[in-house]
C-alpha atoms as a PDB file:
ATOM      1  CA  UNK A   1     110.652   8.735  69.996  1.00  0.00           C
ATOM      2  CA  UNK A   2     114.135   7.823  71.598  1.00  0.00           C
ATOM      3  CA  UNK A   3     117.140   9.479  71.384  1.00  0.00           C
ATOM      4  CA  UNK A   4     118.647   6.885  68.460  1.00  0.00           C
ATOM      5  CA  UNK A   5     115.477   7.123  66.520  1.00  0.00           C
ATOM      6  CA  UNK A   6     115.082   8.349  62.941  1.00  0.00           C
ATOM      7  CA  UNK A   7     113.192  11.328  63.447  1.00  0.00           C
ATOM      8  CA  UNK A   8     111.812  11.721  59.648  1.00  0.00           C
ATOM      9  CA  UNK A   9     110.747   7.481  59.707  1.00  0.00           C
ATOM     10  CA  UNK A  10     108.856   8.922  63.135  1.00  0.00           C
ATOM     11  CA  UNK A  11     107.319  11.888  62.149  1.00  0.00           C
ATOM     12  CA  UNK A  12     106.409   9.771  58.740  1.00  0.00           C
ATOM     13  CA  UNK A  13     104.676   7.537  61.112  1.00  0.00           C
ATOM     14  CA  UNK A  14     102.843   9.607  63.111  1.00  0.00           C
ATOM     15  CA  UNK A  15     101.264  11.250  59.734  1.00  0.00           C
ATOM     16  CA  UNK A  16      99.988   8.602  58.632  1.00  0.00           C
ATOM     17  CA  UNK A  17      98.401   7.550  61.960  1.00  0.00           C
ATOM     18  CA  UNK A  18      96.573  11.196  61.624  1.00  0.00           C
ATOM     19  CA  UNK A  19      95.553  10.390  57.946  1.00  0.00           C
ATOM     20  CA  UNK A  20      94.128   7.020  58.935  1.00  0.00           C
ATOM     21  CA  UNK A  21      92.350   9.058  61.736  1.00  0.00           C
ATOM     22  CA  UNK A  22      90.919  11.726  59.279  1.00  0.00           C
ATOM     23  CA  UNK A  23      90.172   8.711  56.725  1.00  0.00           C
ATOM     24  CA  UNK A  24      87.739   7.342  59.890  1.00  0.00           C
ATOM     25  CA  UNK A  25      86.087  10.549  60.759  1.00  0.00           C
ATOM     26  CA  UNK A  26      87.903  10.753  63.846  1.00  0.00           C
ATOM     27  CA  UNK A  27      89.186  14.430  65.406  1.00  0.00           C
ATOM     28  CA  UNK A  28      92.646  14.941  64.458  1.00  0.00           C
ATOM     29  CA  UNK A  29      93.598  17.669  67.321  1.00  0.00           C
ATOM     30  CA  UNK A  30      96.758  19.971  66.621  1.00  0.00           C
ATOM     31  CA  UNK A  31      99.507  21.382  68.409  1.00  0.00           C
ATOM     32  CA  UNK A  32      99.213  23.085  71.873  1.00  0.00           C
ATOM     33  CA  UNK A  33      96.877  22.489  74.607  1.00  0.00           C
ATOM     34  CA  UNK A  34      93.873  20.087  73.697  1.00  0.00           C
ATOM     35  CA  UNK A  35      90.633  22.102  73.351  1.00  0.00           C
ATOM     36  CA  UNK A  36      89.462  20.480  76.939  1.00  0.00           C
ATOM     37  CA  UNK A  37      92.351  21.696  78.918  1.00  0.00           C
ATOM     38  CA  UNK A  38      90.853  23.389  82.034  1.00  0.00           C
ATOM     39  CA  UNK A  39      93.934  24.703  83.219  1.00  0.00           C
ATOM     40  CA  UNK A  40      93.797  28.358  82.803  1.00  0.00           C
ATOM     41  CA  UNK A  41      97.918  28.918  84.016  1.00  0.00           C
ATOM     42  CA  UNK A  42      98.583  27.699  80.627  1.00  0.00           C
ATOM     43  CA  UNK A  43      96.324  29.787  79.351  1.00  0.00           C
ATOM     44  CA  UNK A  44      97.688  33.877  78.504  1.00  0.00           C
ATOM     45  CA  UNK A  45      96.770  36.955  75.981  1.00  0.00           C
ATOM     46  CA  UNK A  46     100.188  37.292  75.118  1.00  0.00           C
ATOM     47  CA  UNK A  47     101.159  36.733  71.640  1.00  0.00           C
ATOM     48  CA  UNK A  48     104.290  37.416  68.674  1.00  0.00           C
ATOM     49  CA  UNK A  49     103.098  39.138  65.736  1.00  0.00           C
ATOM     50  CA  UNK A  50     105.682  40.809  63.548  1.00  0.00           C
ATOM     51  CA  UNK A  51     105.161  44.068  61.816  1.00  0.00           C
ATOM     52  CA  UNK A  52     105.113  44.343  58.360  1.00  0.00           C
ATOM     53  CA  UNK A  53     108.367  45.843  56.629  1.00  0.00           C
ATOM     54  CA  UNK A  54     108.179  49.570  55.413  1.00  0.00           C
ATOM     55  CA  UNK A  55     109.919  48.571  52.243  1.00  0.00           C
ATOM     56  CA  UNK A  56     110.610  45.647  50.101  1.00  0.00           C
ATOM     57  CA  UNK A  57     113.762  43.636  50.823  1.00  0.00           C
ATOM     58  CA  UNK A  58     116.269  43.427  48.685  1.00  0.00           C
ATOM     59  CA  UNK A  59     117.169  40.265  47.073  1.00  0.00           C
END
């Protein structure tokens, strides 16, 4: 996608490519690292989790 590019036409695009790849049978691989990635320095234990609030919020 260039810089002048409509991003919403894009990412329109590029779901339908994975919906005509799902329609086939064929592996529709999500964000990150693909599942074949052999290098481990992008590879870590860390992770964000948030903790759950002590009391409702507010609306």
């Amino acid at each position: 996608m260039g810089k002048s590019d409509d991003a919403l036409s894009f990412l329109l695009s590029l779901n339908q490519q994975f919906v005509a790849n799902e329609d086939t049978q064929q592996p529709v691989i999500g964000p990150g690292l693909p599942p074949g990635a052999k290098n481990k320095k992008f590879v870590t234990d860390h992770l964000l989790s948030m903790k759950k609030a002590k009391q409702p919020v507010p609306a």
